[in-house]
Protein backbone atom coordinates (compact mmCIF):
# COMPACT_ATOMS: atom_id res chain seq x y z
CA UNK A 1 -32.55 -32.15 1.85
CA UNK A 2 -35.02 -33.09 -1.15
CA UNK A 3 -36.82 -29.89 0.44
CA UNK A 4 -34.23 -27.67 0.37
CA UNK A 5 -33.47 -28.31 -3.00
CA UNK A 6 -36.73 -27.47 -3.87
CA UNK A 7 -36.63 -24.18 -2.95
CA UNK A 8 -33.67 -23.19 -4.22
CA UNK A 9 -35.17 -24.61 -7.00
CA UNK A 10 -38.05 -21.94 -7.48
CA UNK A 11 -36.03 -19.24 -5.70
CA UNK A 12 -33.69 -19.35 -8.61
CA UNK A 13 -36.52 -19.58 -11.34
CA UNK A 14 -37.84 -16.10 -9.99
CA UNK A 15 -34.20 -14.86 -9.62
CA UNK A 16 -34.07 -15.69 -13.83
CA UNK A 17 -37.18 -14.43 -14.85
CA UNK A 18 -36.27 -10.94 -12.70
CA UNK A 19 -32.54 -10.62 -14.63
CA UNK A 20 -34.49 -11.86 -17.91
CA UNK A 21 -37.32 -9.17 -17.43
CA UNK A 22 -34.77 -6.31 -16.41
CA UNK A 23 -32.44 -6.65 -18.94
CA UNK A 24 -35.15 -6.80 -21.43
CA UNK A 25 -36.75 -3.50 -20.05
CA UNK A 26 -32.92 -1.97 -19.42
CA UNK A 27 -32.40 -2.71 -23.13
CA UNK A 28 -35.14 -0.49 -24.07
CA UNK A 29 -34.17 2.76 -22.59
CA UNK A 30 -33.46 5.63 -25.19
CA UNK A 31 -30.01 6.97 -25.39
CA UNK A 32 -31.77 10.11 -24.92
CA UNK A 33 -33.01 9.49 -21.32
CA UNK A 34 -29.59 7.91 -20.42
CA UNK A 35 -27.60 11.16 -21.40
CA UNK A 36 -29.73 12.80 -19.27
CA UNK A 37 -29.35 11.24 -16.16
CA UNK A 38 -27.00 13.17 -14.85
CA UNK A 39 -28.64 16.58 -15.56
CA UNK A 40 -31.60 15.78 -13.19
CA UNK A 41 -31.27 18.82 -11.35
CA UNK A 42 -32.83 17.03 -8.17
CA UNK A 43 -32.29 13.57 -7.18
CA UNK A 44 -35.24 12.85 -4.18
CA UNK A 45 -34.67 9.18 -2.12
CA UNK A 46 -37.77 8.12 -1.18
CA UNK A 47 -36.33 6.75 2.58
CA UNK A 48 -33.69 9.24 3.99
CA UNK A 49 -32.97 6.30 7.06
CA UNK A 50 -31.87 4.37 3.99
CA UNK A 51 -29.31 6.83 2.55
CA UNK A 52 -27.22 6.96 6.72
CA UNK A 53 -26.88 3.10 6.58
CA UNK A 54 -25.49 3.31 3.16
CA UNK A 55 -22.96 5.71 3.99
CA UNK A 56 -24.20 8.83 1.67
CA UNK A 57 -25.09 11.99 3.04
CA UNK A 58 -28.46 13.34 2.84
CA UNK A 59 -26.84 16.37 0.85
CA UNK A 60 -25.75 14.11 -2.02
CA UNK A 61 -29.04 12.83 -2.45
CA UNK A 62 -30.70 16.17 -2.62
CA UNK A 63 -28.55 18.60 -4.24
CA UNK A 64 -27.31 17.73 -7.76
CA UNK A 65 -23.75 17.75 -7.94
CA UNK A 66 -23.59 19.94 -11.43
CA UNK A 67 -22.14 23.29 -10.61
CA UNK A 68 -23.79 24.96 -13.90
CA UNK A 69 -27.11 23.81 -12.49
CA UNK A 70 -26.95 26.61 -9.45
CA UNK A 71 -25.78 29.28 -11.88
CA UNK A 72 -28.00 32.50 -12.15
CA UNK A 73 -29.01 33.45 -15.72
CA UNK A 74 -28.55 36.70 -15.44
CA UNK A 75 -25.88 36.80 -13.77
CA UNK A 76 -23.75 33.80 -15.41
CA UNK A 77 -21.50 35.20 -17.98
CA UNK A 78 -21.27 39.04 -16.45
CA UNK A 79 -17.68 39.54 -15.63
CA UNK A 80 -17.08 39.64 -12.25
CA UNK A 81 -13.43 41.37 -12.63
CA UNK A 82 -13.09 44.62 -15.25
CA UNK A 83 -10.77 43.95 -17.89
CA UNK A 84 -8.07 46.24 -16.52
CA UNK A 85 -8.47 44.48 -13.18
CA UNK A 86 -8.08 41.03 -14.26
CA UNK A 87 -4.65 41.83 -16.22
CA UNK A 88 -3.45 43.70 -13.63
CA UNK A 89 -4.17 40.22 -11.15
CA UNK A 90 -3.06 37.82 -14.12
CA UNK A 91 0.67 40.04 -14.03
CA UNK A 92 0.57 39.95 -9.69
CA UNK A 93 0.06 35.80 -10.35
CA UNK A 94 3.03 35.77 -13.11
CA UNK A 95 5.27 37.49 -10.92
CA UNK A 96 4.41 35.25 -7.46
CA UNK A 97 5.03 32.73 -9.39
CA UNK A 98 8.21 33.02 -11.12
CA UNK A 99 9.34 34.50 -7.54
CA UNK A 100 11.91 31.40 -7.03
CA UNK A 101 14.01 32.20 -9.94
CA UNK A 102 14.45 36.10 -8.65
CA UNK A 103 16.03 34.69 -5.37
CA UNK A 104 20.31 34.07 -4.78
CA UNK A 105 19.28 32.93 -1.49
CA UNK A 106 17.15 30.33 0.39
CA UNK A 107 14.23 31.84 2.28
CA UNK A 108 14.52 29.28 5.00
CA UNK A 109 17.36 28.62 7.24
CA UNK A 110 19.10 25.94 8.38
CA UNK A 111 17.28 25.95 11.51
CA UNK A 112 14.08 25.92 10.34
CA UNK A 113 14.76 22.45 7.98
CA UNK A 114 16.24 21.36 11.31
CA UNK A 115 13.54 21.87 12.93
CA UNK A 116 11.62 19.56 11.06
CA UNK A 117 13.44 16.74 11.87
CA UNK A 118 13.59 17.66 15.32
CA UNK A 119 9.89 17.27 15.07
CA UNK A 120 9.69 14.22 14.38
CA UNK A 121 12.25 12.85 16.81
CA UNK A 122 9.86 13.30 19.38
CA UNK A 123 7.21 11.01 17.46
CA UNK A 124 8.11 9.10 14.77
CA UNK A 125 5.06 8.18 14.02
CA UNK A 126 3.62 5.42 11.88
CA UNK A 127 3.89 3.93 8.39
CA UNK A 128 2.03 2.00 5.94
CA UNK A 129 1.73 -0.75 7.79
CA UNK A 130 0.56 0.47 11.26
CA UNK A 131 3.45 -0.22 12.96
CA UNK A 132 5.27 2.33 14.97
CA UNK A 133 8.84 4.11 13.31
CA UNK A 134 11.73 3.61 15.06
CA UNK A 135 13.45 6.70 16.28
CA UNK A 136 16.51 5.25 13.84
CA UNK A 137 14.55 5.92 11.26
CA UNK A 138 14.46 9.48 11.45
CA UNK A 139 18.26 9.29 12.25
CA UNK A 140 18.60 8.08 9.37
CA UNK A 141 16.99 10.66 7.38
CA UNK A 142 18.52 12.87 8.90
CA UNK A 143 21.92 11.79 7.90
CA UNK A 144 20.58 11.41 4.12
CA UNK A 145 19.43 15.04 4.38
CA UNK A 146 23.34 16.28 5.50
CA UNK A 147 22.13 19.59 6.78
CA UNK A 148 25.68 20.19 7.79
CA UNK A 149 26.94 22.09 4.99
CA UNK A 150 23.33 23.44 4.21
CA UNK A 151 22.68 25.38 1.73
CA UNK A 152 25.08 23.37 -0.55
CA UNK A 153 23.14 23.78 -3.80
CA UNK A 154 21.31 26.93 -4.38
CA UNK A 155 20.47 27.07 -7.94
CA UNK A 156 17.34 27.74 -10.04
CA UNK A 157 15.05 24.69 -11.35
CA UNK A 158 11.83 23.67 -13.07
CA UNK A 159 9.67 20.51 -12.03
CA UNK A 160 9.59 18.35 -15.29
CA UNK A 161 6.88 16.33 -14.21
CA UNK A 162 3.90 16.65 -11.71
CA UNK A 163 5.44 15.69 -8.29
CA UNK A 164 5.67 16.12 -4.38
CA UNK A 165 7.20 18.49 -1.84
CA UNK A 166 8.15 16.38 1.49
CA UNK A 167 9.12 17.59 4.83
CA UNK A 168 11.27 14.88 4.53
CA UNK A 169 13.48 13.45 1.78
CA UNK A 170 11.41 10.24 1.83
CA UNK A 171 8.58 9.02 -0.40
CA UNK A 172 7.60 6.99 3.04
CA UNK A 173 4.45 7.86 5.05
CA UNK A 174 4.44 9.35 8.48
CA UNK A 175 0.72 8.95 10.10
CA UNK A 176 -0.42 9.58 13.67
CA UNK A 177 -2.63 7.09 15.69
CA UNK A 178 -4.32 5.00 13.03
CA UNK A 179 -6.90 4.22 16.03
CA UNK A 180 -7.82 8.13 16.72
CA UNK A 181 -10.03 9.87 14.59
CA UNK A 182 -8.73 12.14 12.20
CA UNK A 183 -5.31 11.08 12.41
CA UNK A 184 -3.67 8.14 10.68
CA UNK A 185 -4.87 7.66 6.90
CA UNK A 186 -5.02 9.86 4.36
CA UNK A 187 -2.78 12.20 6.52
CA UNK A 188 0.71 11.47 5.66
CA UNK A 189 3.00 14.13 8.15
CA UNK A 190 5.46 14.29 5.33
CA UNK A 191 3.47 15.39 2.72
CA UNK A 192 3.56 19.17 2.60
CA UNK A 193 1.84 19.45 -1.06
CA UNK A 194 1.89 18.45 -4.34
CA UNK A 195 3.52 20.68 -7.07
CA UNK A 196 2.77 21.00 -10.58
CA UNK A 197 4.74 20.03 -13.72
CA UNK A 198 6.64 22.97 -15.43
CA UNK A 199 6.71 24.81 -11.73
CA UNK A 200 9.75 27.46 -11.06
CA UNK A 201 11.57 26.03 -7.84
CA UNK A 202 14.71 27.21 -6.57
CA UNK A 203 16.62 24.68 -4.93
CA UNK A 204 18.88 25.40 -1.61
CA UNK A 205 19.90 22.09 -0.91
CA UNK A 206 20.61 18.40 -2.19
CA UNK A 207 20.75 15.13 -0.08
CA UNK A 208 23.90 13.76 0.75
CA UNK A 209 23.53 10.92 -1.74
CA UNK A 210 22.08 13.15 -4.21
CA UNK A 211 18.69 11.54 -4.70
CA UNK A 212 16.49 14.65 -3.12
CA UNK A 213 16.75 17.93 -3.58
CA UNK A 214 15.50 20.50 -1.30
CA UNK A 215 12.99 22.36 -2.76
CA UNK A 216 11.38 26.85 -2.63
CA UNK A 217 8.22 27.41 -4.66
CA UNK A 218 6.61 30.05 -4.86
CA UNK A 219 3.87 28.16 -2.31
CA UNK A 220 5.22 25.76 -0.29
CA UNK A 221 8.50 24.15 0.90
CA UNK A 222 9.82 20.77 0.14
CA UNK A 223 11.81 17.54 -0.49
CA UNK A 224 11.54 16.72 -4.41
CA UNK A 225 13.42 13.52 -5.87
CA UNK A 226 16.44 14.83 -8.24
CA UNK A 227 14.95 12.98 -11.15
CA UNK A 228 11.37 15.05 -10.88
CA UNK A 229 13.57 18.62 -11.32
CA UNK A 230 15.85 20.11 -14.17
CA UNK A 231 18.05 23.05 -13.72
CA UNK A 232 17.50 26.27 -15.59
CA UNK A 233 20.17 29.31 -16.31
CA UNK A 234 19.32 32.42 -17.28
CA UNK A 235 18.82 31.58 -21.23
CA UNK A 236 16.39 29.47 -20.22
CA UNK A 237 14.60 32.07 -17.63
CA UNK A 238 14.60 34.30 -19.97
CA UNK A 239 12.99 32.58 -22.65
CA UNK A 240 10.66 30.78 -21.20
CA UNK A 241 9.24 33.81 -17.90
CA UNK A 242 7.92 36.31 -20.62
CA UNK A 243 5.86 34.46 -22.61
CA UNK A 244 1.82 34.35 -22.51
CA UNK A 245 1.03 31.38 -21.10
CA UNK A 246 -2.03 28.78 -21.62
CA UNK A 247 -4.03 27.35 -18.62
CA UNK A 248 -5.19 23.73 -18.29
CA UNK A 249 -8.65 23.45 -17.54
CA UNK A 250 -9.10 19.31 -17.30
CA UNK A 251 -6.97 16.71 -15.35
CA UNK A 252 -4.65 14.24 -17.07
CA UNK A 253 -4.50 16.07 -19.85
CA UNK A 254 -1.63 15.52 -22.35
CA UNK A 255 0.97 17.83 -23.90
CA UNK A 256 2.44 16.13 -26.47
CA UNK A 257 5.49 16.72 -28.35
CA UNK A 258 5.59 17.90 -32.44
CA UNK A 259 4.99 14.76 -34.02
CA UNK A 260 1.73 13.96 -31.51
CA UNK A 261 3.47 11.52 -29.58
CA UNK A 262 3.07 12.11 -25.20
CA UNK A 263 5.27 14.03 -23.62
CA UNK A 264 4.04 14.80 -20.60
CA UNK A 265 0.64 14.85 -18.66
CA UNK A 266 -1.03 17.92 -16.56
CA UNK A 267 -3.85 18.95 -14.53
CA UNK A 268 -5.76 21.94 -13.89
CA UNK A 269 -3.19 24.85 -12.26
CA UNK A 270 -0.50 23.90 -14.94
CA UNK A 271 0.68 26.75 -16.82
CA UNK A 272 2.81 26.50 -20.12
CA UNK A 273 4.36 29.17 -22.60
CA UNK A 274 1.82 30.25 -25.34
CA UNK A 275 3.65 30.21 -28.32
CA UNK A 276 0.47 29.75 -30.66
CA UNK A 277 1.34 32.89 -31.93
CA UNK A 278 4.76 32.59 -32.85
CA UNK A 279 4.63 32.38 -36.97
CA UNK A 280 8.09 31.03 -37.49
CA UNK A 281 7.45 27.64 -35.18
CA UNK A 282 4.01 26.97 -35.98
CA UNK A 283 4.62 27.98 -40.08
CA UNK A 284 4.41 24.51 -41.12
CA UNK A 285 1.41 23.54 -39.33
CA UNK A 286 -0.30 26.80 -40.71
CA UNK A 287 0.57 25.61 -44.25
CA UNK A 288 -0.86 21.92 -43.94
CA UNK A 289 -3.56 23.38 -41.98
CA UNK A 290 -4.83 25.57 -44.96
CA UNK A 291 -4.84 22.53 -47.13
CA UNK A 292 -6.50 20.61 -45.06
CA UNK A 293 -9.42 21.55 -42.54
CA UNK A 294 -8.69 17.82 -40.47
CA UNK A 295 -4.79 18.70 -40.31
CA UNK A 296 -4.23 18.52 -36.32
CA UNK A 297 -2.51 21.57 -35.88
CA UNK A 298 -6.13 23.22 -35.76
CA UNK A 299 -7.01 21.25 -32.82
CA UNK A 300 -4.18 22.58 -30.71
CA UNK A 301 -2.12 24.73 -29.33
CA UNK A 302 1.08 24.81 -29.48
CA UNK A 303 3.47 25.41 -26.15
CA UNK A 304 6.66 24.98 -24.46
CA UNK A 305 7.18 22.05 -21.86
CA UNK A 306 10.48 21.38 -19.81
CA UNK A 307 12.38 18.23 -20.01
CA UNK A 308 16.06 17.52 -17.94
CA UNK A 309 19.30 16.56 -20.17
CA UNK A 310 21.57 13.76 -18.93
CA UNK A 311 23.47 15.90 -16.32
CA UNK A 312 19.72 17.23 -15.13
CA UNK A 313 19.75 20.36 -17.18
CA UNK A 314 16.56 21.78 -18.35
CA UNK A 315 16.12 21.82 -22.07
CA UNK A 316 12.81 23.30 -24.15
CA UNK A 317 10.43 21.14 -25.95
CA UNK A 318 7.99 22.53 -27.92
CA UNK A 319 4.62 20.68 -27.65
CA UNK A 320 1.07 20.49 -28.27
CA UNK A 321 -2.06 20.59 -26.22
CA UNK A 322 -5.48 20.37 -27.71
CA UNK A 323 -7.62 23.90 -27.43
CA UNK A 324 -10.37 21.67 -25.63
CA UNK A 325 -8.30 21.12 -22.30
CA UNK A 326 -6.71 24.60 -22.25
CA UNK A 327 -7.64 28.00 -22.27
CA UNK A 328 -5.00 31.35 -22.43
CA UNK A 329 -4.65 32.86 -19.68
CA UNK A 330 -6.69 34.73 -18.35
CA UNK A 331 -9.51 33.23 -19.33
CA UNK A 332 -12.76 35.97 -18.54
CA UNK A 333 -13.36 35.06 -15.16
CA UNK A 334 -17.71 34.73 -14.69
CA UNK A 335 -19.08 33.06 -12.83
CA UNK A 336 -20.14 30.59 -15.65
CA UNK A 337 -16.60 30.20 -16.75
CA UNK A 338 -15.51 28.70 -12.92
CA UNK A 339 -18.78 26.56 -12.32
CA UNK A 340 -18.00 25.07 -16.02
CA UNK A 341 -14.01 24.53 -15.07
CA UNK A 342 -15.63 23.07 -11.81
CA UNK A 343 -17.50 20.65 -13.57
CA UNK A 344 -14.43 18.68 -14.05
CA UNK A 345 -13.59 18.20 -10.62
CA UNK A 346 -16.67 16.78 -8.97
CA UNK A 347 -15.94 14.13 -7.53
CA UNK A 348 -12.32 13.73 -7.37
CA UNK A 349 -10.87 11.82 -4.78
CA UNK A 350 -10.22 13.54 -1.32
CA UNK A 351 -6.12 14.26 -1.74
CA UNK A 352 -4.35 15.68 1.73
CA UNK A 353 -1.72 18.20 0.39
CA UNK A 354 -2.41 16.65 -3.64
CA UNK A 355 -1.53 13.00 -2.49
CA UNK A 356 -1.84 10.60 -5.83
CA UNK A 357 -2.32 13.85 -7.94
CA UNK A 358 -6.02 14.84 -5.78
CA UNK A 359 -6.68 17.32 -4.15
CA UNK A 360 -7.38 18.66 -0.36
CA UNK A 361 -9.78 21.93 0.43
CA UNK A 362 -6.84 24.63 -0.32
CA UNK A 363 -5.49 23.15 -3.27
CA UNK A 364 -9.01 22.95 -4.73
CA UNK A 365 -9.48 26.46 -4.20
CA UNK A 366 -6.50 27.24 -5.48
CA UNK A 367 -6.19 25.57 -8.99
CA UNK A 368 -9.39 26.75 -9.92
CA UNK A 369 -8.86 30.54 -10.25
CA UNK A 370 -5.72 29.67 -12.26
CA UNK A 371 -6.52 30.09 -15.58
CA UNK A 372 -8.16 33.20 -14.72
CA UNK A 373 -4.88 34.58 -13.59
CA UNK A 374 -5.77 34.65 -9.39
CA UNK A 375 -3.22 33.68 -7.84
CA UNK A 376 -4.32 32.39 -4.02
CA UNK A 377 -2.27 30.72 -1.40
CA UNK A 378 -1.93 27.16 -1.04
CA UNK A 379 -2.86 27.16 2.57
CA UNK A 380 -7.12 27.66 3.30
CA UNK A 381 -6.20 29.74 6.46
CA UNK A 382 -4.09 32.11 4.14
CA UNK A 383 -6.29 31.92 1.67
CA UNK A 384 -9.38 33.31 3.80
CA UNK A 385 -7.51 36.06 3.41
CA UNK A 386 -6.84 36.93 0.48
CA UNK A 387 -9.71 38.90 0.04
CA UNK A 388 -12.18 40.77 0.96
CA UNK A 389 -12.62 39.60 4.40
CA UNK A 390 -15.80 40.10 6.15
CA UNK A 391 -15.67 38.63 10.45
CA UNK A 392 -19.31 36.62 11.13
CA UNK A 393 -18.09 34.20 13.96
CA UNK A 394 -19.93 36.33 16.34
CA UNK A 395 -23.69 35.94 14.98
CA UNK A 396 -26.03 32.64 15.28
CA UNK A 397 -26.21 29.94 12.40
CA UNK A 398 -29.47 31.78 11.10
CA UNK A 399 -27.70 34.90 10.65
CA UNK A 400 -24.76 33.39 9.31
CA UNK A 401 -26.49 31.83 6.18
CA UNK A 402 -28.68 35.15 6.05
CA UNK A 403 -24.96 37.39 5.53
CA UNK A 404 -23.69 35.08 3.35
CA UNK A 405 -26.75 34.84 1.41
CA UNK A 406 -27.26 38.10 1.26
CA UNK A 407 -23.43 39.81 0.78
CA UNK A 408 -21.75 36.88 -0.91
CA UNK A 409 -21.23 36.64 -4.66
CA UNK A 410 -21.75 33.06 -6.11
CA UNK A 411 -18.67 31.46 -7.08
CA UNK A 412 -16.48 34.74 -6.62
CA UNK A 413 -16.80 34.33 -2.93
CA UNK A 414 -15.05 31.99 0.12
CA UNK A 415 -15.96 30.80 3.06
CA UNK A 416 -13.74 29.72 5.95
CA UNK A 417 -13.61 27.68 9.06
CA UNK A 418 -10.53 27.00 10.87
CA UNK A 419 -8.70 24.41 9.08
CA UNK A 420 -11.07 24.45 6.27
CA UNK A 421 -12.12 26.32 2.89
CA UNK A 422 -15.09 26.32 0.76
CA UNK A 423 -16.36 28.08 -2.30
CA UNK A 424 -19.93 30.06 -2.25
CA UNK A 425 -21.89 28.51 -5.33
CA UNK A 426 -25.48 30.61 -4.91
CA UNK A 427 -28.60 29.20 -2.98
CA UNK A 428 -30.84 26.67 -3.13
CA UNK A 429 -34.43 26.26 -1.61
CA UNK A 430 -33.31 29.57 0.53
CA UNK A 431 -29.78 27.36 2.02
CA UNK A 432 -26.46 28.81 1.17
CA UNK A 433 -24.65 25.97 -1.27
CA UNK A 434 -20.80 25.06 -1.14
CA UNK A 435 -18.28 23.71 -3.36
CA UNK A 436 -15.78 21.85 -1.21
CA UNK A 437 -13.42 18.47 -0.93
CA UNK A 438 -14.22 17.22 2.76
CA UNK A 439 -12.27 13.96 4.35
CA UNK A 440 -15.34 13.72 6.45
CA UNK A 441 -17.94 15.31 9.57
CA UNK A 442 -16.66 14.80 13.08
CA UNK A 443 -19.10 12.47 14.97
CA UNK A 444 -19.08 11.69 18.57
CA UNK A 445 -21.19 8.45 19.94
CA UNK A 446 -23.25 7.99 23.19
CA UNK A 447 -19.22 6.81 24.93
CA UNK A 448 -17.99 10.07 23.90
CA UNK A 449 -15.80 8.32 21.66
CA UNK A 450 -14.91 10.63 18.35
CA UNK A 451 -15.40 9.46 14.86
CA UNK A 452 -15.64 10.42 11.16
CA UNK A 453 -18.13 10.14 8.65
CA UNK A 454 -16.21 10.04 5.43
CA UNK A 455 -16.92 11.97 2.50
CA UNK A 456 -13.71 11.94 0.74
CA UNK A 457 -14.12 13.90 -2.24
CA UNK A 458 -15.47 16.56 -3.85
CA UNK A 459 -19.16 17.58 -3.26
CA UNK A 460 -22.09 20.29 -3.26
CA UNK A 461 -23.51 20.77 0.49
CA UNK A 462 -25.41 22.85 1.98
CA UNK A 463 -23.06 24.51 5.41
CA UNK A 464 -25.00 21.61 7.19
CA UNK A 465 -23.77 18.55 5.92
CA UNK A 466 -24.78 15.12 7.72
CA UNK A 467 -26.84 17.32 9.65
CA UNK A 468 -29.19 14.11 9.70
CA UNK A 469 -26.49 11.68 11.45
CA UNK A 470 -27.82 10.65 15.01
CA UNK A 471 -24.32 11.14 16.21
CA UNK A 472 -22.51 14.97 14.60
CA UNK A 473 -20.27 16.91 16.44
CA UNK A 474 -21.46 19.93 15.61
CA UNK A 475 -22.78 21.34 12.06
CA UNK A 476 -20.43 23.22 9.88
CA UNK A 477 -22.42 26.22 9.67
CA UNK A 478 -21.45 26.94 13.68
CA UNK A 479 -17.74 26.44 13.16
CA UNK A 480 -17.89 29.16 9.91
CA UNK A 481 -16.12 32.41 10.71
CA UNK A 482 -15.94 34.53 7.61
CA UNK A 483 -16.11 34.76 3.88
CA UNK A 484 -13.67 36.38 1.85
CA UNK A 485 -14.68 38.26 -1.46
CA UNK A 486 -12.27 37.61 -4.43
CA UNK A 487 -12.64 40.58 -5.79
CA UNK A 488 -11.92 44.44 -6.35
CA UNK A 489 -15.22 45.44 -4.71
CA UNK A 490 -17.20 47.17 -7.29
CA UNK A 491 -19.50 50.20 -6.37
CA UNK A 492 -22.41 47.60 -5.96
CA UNK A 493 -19.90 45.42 -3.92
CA UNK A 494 -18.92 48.21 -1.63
CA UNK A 495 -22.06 49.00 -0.90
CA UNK A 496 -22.90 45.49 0.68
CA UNK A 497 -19.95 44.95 2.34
């Protein structure tokens, strides 16, 4: 025992003088070379076996994970959409958008919202806890949703906050097999995407007890709760659909009300009204602002935001966002202008269909060409197409990189596998690089037995991610089957394509 105490004894002497010695030397280090840290354009690990036992992919270690970093210099700020082409895609977005509140009917019929249910009266699938549904369950729901009289609503709404559309009117989870791969968590059945604040919906439909409403973007279909909605009539429509409008450009960003107090928080995709321009509301701020060079008003813009009444009817705020978190829309789309918008998304969370406000692969996509007025689909699939599409399924891995490389404009430029979208950044060290939000790679062990390696979030790879795991299904680059070209092909465009 004496022993034993004795080495404890000098192992915790050289444990001190290591903390004393490091925090000495750590308290040393300029500000200077800390700021920089994250601009190291290449980050090298001396043992790559390391970096598989602690879960990182080699592709993490090697690329930096700075967007503006892979941008071209001479190429950065060109435009990559003429002016006349960019307004005309920033009025095609506008209208897409406001398409719910230009419908007296639902799209979908009754039999289609039945046949959800249906669905899932075959397999109820799982919740939170693991444990199977009951069939009752659905039953229930079903009864809640009273499809009997369906449509019983059909009236025009706005979202008032960032929420939800569910295949079901349930904030509940529905996973498959928590014990197979790619199945169970994150992917919640019932969550068909997430839907911004200030969003045109028309509503078909309200639950029985009144709690849900049955939601039409101009995206995706849905189950919203009846607080996260406010109804609109045609005053309101029309004085709040022709407006310019202002673009977020960071998450969590607040809009707050006159007097600077929060009224309501948005993320990049989130349009509002631009009423900046608008003399008689902003007169007072204009005054104190010409008095005084701090006064806030010359830190912001100033908006519209929704907000519901007590019987759920939508009423106008006007609000304030701060000119650092939005842009007006469209912002000059270049390929510096999306990897710097990027910038604030690296990182984030893996999100299937927006879950907690994150994102998946589609929605990625998609919210990014927002403020530039390009509108895209919310599904990746759709999206692919959307385009200029160009077929390369047919060609080896080699030759895939090569076309891409070759025909695909950096950051203007997707490419698709089934069931998953990425974003052409440039190339680096001769490999195409992607902009992406994976869950994780497909793996299959020595058993056969399928796994993932998680990634969960959003990330720079090359198309051959994990490519250095003993045990991957296949690399991405074989699975690729086209990219899609943003664009109005330009003379220089045409000519590759």
């Amino acid at each position: 025992m004496r022993n034993i105490n004795k080495k404890f004894y000098y192992v915790n002497l050289l444990i001190g003088f290591y903390l004393f010695w490091t925090l000495s030397f750590a308290g040393n280090i300029s500000s200077d070379i800390l700021s920089s840290i994250n601009e190291c354009p290449v980050l090298i690990s001396e043992n790559s076996e390391n970096n598989v036992s602690l879960n990182i992919l080699q592709d993490l270690i090697t690329l930096t994970q700075n967007p503006l970093f892979y941008l071209n210099p001479s190429d950065a700020d060109k435009a990559l959409l003429s002016d006349d082409e960019q307004v005309s895609r920033n009025s095609r977005f506008n209208k897409i958008f406001f398409i719910p509140w230009h419908q007296y009917r639902p799209y979908y019929s009754k039999t289609d919202i039945q046949g959800i249910i249906n669905r899932y009266k075959s397999d109820p699938g799982f919740g939170e806890n693991k444990l199977k549904h009951s069939i009752e369950r659905v039953f229930q729901l079903e009864k809640l949703a009273g499809l009997q009289d369906y449509p019983n609503t059909k009236r025009k709404a706005i979202t008032v906050r960032n929420t939800s559309l569910r295949l079901l009117p349930t904030s509940r989870p529905l996973f498959d097999d928590f014990n197979q791969a790619g199945q169970g968590y994150p992917f919640d059945n019932l969550q068909n995407s997430g839907i911004a604040v200030n969003t045109p919906v028309y509503i078909s439909h309200q639950s029985v007890d009144g709690s849900w409403v049955l939601a039409e973007s101009s995206f995706a279909l849905g189950w919203i709760p009846a607080d996260d909605i406010a109804y609109v009539d045609d005053e309101f429509v029309s004085s709040w659909e022709f407006n310019k409008f202002l673009a977020v450009v960071k998450d969590n960003s607040a809009i707050y009300n006159t007097g600077y107090r929060y009224g309501v928080h948005a993320n990049i995709g989130s349009i509002f009204p631009d009423i900046s321009y608008d003399i008689i509301n902003n007169i007072f701020g204009f005054l104190g602002s010409l008095f005084d060079a701090r006064h806030p008003d010359n830190d912001y813009y100033t908006c519209l935001y929704a907000a519901a009444d007590s019987n759920r009817n939508a009423i106008i705020k006007t609000g304030k966002i701060l000119k650092t978190v939005s842009v007006k829309k469209p912002e000059k789309i270049s390929q510096k202008n999306i990897a710097s918008l990027a910038v604030g998304v690296m990182e984030q969370p893996y999100g299937w269909g927006d879950m907690y406000e994150d994102r998946d692969c589609a929605s990625l996509i998609k919210d990014l060409f927002v403020p530039f007025g390009i509108w895209l689909p919310r599904n990746g699939n759709y999206q692919a197409n959307a385009g200029y599409y160009m077929e390369i399924n047919v060609v080896s891995s080699d030759e895939k990189e090569k076309i891409i490389q070759e025909k695909a404009v950096p950051f203007f430029t997707l490419v698709w596998l089934k069931g998953h979208i990425m974003l052409y950044i440039g190339s680096y060290e001769n490999k195409p690089l992607v902009l992406h939000n994976m869950w994780g790679i497909k793996t299959i062990n020595n058993e056969g037995q399928e796994g993932r390696f998680i990634v969960g979030k959003t990330v720079i790879t090359t198309l051959e991610p994990g490519k250095e795991l003993p045990d991957i299904y296949k690399p991405l680059i074989e699975r690729v089957r086209g990219i899609t070209y943003l664009g109005k092909p330009m003379e220089e465009i045409r000519d590759k394509w």
